[in-house]
PDB file of N, CA and C in Angstrom:
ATOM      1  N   UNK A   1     -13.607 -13.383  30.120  1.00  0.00           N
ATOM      2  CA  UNK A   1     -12.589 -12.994  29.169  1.00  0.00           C
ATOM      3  C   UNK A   1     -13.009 -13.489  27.782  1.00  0.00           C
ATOM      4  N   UNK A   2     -13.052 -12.562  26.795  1.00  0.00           N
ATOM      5  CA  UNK A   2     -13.381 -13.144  25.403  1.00  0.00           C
ATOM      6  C   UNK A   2     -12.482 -13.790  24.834  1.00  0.00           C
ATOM      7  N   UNK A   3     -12.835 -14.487  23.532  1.00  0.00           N
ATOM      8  CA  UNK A   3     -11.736 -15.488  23.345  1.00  0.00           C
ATOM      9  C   UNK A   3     -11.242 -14.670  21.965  1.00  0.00           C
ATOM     10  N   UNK A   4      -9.900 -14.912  21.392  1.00  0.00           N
ATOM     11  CA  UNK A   4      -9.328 -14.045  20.838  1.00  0.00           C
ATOM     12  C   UNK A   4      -9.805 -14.461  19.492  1.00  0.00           C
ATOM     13  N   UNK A   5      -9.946 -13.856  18.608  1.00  0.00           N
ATOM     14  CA  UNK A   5     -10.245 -14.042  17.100  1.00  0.00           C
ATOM     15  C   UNK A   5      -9.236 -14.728  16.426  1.00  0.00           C
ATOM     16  N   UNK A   6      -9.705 -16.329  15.506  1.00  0.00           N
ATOM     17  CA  UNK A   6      -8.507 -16.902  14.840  1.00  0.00           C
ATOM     18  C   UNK A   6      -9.108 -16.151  13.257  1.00  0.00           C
ATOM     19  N   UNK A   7      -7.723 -16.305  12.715  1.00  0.00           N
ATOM     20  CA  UNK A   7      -7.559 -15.894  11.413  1.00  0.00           C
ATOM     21  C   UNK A   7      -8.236 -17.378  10.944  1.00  0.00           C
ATOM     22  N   UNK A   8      -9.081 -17.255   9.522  1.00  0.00           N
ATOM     23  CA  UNK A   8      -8.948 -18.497   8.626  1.00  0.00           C
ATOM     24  C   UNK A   8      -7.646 -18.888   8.261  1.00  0.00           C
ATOM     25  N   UNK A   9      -7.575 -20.292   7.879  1.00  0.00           N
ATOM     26  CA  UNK A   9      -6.463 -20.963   7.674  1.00  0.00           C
ATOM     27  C   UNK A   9      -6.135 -20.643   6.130  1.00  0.00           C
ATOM     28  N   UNK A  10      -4.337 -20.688   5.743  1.00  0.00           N
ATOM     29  CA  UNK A  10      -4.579 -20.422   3.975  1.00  0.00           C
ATOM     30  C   UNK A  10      -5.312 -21.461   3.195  1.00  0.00           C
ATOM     31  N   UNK A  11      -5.948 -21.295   2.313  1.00  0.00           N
ATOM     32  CA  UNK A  11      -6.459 -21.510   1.401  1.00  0.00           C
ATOM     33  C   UNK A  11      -8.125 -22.186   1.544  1.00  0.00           C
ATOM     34  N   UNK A  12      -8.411 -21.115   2.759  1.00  0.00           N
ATOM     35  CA  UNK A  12      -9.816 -21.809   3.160  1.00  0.00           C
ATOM     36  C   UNK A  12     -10.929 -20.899   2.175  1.00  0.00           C
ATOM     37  N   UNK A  13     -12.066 -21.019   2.029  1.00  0.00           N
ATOM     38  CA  UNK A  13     -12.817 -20.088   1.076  1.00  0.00           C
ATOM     39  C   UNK A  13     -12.389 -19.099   1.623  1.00  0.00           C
ATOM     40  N   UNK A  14     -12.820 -18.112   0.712  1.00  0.00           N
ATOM     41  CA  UNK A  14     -13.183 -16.764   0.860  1.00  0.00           C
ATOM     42  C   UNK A  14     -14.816 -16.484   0.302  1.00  0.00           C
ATOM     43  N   UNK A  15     -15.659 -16.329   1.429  1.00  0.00           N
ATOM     44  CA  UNK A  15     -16.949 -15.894   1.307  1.00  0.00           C
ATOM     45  C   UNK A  15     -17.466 -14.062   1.711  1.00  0.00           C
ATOM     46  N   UNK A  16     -18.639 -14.001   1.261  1.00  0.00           N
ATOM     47  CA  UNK A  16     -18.894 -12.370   1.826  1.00  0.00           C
ATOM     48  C   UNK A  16     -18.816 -12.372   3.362  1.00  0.00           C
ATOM     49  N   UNK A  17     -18.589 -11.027   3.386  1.00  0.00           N
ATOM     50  CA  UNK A  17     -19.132 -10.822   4.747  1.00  0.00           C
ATOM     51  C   UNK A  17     -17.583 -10.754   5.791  1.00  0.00           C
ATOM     52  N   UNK A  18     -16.383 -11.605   4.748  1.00  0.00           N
ATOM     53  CA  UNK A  18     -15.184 -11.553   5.547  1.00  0.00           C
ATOM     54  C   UNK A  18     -14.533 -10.323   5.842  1.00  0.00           C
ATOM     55  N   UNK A  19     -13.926 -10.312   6.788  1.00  0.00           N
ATOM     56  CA  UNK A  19     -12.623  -8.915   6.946  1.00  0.00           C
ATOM     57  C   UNK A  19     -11.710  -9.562   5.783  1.00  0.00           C
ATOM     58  N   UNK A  20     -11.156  -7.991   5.570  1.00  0.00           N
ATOM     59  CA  UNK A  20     -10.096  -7.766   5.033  1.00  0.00           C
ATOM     60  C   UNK A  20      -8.797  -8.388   5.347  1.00  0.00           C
ATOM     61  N   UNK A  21      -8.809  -8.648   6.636  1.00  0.00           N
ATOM     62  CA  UNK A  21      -7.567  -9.038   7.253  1.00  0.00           C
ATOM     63  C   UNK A  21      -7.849 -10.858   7.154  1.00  0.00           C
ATOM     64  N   UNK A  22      -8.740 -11.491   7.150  1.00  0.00           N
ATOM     65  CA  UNK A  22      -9.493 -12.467   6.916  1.00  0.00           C
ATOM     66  C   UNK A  22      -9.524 -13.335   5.611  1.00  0.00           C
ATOM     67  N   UNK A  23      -9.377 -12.129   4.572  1.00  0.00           N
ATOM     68  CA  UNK A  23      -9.191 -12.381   3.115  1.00  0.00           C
ATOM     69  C   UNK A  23      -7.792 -12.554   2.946  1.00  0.00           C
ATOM     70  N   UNK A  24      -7.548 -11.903   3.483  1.00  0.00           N
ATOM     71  CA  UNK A  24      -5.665 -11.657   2.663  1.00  0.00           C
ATOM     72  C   UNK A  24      -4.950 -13.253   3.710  1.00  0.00           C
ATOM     73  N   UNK A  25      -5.150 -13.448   4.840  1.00  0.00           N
ATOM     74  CA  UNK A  25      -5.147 -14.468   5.832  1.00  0.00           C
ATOM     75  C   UNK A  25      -5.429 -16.153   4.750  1.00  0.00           C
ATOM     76  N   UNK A  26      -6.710 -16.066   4.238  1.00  0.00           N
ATOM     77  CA  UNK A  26      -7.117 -16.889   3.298  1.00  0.00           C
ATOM     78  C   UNK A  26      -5.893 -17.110   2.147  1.00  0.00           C
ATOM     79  N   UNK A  27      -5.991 -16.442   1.867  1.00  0.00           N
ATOM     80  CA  UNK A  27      -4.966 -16.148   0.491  1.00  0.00           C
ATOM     81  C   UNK A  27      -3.695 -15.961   0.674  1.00  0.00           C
ATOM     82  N   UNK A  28      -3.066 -16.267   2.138  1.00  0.00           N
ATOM     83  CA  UNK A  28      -1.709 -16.448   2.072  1.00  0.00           C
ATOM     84  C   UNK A  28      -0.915 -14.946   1.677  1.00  0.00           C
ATOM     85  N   UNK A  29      -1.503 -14.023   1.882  1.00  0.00           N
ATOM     86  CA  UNK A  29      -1.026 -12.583   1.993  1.00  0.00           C
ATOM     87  C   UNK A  29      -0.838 -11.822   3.268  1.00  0.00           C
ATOM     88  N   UNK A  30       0.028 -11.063   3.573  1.00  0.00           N
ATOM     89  CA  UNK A  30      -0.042  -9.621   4.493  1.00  0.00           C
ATOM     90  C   UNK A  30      -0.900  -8.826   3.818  1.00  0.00           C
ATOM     91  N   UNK A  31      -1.768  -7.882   5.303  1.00  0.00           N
ATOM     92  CA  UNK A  31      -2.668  -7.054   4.218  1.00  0.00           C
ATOM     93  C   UNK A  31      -1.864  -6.349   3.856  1.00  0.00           C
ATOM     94  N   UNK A  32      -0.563  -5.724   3.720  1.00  0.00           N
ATOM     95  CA  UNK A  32       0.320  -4.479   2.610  1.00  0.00           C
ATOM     96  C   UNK A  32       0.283  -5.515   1.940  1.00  0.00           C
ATOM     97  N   UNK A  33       1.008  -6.262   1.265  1.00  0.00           N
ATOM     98  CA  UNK A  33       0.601  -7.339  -0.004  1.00  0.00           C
ATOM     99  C   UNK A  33      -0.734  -7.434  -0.742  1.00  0.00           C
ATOM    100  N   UNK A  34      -1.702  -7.553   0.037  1.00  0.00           N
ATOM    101  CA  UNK A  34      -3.205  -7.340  -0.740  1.00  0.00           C
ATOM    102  C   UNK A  34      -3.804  -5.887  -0.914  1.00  0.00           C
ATOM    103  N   UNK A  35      -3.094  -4.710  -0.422  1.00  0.00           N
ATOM    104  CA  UNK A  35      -3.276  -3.499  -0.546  1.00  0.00           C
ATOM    105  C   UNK A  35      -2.535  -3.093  -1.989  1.00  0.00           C
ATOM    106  N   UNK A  36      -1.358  -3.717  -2.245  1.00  0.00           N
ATOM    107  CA  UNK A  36      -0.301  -3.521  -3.402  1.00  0.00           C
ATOM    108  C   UNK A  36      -0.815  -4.067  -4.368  1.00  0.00           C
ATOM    109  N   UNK A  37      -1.807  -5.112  -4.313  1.00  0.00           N
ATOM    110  CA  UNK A  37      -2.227  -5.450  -5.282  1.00  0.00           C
ATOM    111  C   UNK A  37      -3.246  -5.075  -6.129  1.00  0.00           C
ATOM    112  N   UNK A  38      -4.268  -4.542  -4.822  1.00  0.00           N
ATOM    113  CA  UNK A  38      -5.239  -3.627  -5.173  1.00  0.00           C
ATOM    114  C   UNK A  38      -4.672  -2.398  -5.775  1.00  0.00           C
ATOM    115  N   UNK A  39      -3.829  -1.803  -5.298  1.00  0.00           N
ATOM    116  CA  UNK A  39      -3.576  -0.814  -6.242  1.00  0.00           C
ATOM    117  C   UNK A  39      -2.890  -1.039  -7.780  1.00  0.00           C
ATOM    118  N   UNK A  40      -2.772  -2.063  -8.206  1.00  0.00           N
ATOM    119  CA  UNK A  40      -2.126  -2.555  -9.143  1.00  0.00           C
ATOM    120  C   UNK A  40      -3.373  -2.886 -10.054  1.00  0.00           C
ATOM    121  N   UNK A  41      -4.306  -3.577  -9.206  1.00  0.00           N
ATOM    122  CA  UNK A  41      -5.646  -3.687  -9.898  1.00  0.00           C
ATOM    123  C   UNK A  41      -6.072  -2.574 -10.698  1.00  0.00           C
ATOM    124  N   UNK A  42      -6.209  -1.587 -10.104  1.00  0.00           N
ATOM    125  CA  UNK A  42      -7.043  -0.353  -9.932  1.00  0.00           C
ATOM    126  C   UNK A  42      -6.227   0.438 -11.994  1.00  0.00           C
ATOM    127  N   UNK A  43      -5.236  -0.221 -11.973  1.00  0.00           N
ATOM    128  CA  UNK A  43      -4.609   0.262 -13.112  1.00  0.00           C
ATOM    129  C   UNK A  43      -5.364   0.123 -14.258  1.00  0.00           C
ATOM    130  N   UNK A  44      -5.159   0.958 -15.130  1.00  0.00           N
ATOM    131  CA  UNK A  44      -5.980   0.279 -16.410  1.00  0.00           C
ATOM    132  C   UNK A  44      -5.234  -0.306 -17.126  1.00  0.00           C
ATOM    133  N   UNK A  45      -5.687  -1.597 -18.176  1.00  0.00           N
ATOM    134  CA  UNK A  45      -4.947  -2.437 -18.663  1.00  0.00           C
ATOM    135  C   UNK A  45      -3.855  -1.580 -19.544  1.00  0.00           C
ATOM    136  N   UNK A  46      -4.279  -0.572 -20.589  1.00  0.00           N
ATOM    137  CA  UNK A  46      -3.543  -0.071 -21.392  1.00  0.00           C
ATOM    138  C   UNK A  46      -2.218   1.003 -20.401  1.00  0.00           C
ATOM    139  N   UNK A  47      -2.530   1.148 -19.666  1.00  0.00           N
ATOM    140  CA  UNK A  47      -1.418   2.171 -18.763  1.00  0.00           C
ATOM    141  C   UNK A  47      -0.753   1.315 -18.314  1.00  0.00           C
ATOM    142  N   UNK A  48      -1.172   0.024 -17.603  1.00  0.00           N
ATOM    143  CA  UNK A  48      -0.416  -1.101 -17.398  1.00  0.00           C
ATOM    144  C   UNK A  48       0.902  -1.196 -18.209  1.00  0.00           C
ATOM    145  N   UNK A  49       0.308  -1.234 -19.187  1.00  0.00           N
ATOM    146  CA  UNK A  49       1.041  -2.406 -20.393  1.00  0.00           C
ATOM    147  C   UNK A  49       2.394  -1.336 -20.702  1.00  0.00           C
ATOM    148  N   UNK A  50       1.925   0.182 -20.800  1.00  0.00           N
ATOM    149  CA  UNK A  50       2.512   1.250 -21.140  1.00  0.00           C
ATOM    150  C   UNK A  50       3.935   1.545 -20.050  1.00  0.00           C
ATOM    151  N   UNK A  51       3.456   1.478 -18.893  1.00  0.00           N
ATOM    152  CA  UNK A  51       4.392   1.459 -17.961  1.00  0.00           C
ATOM    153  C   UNK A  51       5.136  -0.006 -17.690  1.00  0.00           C
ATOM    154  N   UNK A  52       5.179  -0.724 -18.403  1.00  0.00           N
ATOM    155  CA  UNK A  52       5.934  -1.853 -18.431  1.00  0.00           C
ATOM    156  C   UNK A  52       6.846  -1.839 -19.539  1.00  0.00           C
ATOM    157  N   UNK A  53       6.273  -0.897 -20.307  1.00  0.00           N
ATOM    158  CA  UNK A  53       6.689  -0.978 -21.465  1.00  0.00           C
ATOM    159  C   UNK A  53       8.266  -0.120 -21.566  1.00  0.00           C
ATOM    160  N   UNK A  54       7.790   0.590 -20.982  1.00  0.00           N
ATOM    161  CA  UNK A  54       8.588   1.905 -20.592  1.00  0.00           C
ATOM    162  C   UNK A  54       9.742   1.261 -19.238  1.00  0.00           C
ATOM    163  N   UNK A  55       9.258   0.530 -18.913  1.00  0.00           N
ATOM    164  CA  UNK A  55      10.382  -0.077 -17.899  1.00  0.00           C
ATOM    165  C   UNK A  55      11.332  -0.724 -18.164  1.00  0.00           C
ATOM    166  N   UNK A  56      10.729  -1.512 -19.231  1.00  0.00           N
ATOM    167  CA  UNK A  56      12.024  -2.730 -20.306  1.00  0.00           C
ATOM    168  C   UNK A  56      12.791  -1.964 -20.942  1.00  0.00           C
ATOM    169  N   UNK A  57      12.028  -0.572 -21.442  1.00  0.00           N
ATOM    170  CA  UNK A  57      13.007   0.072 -22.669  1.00  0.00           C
ATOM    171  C   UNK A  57      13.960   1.299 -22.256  1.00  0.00           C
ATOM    172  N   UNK A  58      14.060   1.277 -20.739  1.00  0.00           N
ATOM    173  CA  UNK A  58      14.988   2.223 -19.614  1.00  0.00           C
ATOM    174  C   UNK A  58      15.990   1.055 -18.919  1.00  0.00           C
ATOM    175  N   UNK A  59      15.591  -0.136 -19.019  1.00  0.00           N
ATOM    176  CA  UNK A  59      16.514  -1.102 -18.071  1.00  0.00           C
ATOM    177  C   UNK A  59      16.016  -1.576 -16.852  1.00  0.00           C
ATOM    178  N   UNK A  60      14.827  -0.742 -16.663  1.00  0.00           N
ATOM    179  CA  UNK A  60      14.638  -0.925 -15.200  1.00  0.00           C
ATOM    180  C   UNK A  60      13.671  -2.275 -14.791  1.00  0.00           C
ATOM    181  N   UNK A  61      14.181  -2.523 -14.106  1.00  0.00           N
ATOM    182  CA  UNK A  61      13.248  -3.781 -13.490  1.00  0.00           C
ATOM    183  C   UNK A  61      11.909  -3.261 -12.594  1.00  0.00           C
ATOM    184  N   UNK A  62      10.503  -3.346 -13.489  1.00  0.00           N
ATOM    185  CA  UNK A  62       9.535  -2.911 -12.895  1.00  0.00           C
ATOM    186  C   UNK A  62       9.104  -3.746 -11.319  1.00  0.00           C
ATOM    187  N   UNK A  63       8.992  -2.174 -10.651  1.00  0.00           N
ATOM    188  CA  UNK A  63       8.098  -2.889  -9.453  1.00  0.00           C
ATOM    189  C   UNK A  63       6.978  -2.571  -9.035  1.00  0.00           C
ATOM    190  N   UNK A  64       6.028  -3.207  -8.118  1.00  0.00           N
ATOM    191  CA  UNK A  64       4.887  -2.964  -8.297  1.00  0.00           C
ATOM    192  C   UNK A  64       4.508  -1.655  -7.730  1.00  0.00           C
ATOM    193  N   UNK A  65       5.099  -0.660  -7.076  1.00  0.00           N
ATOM    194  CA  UNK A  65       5.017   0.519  -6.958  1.00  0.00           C
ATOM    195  C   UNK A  65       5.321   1.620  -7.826  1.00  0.00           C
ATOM    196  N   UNK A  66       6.288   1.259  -8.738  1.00  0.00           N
ATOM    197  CA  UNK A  66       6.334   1.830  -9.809  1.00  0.00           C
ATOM    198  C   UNK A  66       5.482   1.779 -11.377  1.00  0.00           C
ATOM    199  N   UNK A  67       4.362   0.640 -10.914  1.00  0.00           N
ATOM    200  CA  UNK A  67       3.494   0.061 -11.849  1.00  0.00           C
ATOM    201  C   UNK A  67       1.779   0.340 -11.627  1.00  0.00           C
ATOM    202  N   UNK A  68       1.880   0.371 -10.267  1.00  0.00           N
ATOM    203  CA  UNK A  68       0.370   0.483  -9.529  1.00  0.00           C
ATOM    204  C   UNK A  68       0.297   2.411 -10.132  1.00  0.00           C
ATOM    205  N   UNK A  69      -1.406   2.525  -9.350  1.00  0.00           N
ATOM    206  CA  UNK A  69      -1.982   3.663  -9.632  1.00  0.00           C
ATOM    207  C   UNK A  69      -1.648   4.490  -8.450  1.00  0.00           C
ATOM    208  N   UNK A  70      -1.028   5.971  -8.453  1.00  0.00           N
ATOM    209  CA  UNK A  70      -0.370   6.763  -7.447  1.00  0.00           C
ATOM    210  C   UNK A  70      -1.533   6.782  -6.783  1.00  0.00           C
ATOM    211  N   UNK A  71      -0.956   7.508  -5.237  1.00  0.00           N
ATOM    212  CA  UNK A  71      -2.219   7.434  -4.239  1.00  0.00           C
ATOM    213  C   UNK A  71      -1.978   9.209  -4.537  1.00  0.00           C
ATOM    214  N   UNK A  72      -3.250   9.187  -3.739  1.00  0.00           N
ATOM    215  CA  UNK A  72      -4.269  10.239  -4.496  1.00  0.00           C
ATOM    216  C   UNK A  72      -3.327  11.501  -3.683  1.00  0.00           C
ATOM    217  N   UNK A  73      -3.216  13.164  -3.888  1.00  0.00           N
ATOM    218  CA  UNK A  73      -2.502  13.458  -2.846  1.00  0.00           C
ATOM    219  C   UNK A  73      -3.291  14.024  -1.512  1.00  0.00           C
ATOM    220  N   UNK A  74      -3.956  13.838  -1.623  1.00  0.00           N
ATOM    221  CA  UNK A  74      -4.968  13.640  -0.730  1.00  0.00           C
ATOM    222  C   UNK A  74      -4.923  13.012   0.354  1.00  0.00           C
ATOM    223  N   UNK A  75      -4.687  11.704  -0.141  1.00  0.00           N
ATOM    224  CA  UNK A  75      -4.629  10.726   1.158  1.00  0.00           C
ATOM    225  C   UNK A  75      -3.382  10.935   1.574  1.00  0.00           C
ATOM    226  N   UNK A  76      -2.078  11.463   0.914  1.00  0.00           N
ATOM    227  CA  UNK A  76      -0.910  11.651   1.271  1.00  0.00           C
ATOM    228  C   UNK A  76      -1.122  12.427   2.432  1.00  0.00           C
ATOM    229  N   UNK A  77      -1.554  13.953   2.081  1.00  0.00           N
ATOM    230  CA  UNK A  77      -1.393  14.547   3.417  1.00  0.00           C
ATOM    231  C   UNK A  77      -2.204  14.123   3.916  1.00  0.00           C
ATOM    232  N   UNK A  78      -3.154  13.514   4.124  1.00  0.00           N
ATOM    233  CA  UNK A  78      -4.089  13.233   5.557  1.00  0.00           C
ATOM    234  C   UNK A  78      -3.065  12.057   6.400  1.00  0.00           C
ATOM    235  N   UNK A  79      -2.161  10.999   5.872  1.00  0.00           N
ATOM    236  CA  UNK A  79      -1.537  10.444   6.397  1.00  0.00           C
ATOM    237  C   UNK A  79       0.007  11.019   7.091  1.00  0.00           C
ATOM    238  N   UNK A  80       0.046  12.436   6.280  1.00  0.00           N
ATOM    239  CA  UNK A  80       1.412  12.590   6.944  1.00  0.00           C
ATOM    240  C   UNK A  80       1.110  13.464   7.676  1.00  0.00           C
ATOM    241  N   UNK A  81       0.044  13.797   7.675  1.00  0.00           N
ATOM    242  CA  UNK A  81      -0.923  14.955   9.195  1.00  0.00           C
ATOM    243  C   UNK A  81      -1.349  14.143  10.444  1.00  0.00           C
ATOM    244  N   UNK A  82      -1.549  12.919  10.130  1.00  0.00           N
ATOM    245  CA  UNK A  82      -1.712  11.742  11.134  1.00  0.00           C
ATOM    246  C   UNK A  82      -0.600  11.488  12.069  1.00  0.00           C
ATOM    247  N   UNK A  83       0.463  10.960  11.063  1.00  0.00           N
ATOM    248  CA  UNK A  83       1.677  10.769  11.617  1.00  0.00           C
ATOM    249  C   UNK A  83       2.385  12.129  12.428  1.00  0.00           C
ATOM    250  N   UNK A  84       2.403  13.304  12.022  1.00  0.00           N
ATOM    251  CA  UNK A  84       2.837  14.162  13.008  1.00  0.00           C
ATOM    252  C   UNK A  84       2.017  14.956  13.768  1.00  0.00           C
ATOM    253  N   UNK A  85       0.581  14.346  14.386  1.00  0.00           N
ATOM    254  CA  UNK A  85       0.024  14.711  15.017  1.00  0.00           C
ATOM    255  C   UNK A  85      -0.024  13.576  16.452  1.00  0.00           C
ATOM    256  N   UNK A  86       1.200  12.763  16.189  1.00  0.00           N
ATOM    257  CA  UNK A  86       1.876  11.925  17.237  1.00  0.00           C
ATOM    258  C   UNK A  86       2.892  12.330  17.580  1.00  0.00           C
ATOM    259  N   UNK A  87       3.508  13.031  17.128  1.00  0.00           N
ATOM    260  CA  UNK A  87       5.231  13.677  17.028  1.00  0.00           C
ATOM    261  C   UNK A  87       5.179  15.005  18.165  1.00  0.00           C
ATOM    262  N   UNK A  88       6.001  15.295  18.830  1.00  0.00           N
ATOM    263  CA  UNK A  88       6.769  16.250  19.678  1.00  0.00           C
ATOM    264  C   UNK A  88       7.334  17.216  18.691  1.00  0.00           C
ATOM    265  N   UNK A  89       6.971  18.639  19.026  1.00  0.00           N
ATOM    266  CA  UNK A  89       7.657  19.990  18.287  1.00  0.00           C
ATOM    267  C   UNK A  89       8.864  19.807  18.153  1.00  0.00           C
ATOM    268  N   UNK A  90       9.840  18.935  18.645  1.00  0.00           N
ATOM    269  CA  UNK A  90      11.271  18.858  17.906  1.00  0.00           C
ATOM    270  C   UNK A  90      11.158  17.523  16.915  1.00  0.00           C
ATOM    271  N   UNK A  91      10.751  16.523  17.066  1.00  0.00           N
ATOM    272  CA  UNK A  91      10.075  15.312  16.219  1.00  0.00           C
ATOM    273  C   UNK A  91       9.700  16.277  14.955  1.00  0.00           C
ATOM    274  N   UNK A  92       8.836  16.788  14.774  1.00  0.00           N
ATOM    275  CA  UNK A  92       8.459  17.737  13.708  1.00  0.00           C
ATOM    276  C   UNK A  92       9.529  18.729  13.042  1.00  0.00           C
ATOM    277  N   UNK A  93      10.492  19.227  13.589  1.00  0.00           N
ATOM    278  CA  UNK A  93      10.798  20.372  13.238  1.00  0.00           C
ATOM    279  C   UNK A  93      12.255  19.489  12.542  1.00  0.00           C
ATOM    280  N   UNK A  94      12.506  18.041  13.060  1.00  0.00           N
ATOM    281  CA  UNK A  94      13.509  17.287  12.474  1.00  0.00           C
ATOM    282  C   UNK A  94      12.774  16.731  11.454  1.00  0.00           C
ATOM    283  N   UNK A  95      11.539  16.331  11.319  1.00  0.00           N
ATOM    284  CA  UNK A  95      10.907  15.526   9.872  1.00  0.00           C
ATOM    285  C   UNK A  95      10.776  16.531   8.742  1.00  0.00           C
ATOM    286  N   UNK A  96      10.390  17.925   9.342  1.00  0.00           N
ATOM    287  CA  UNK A  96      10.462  19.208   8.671  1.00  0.00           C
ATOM    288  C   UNK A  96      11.850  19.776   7.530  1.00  0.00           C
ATOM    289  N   UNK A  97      12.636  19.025   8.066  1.00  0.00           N
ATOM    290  CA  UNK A  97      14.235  19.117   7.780  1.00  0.00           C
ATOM    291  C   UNK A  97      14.444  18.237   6.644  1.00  0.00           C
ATOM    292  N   UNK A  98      13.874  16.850   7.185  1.00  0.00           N
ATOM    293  CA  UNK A  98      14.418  15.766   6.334  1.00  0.00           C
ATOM    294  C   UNK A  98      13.587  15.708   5.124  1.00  0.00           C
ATOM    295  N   UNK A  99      12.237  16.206   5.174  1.00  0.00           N
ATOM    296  CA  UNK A  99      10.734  16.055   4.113  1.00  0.00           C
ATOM    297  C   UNK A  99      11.833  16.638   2.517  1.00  0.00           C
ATOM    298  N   UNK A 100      12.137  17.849   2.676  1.00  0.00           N
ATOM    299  CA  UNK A 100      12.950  18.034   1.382  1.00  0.00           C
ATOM    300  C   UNK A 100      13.580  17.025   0.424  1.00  0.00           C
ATOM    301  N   UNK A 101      14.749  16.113   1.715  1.00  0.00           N
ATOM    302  CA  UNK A 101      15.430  15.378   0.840  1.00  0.00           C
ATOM    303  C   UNK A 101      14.819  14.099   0.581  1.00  0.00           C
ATOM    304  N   UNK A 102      13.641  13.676   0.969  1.00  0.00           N
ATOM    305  CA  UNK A 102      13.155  12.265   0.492  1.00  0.00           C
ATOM    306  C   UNK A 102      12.139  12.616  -0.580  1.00  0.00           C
ATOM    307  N   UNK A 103      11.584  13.979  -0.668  1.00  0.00           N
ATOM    308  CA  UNK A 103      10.526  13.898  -2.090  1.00  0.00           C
ATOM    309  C   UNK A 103      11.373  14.218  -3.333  1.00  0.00           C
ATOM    310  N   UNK A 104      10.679  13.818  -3.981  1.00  0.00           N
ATOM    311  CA  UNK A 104      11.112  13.629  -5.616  1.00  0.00           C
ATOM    312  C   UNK A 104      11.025  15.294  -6.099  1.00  0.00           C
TER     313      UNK A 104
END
């Protein structure tokens, strides 16, 4: 029987060669937490600053999804082709229903 993989402990290095799940483990993150951030990274400073800017001067309390760089739509549908390629023809034909009222 193999023995199960430990995570590094927080705040142990982070060297090459680690997983992802390994890094964020290090650093006291969930990988959705180090994924959110990366996409926040990925921003450019001046769009940054712009969409913050724009957040103070609406009221709104920026969040980091409303601040990060949109995902591509691309990866959208490949993920929502994923997800209902697990789903049952009535599973579908009810997400089919609901898809209207949750997009913008």
């Amino acid at each position: 029987m193999s023995r199960k993989k430990t995570r590094p402990e927080f705040r142990a290095r982070v060297h090459a060669g680690m997983s992802q799940r390994d890094i964020a483990a290090a650093l006291g993150l969930s990988t959705a937490e180090m994924h959110r951030y990366k996409r926040l990274a990925e921003v450019p400073k001046e769009v940054f600053e712009r969409r913050m800017a724009e957040s103070f001067a609406a009221g709104i309390k920026p969040s980091a999804q409303s601040l990060a760089a949109p995902v591509p739509a691309r990866g959208r549908v490949d993920r929502a082709l994923a997800l209902m390629r697990g789903m049952s023809d009535s599973e579908i034909e009810e997400f089919m229903v609901l898809l209207p009222k949750v997009l913008p």
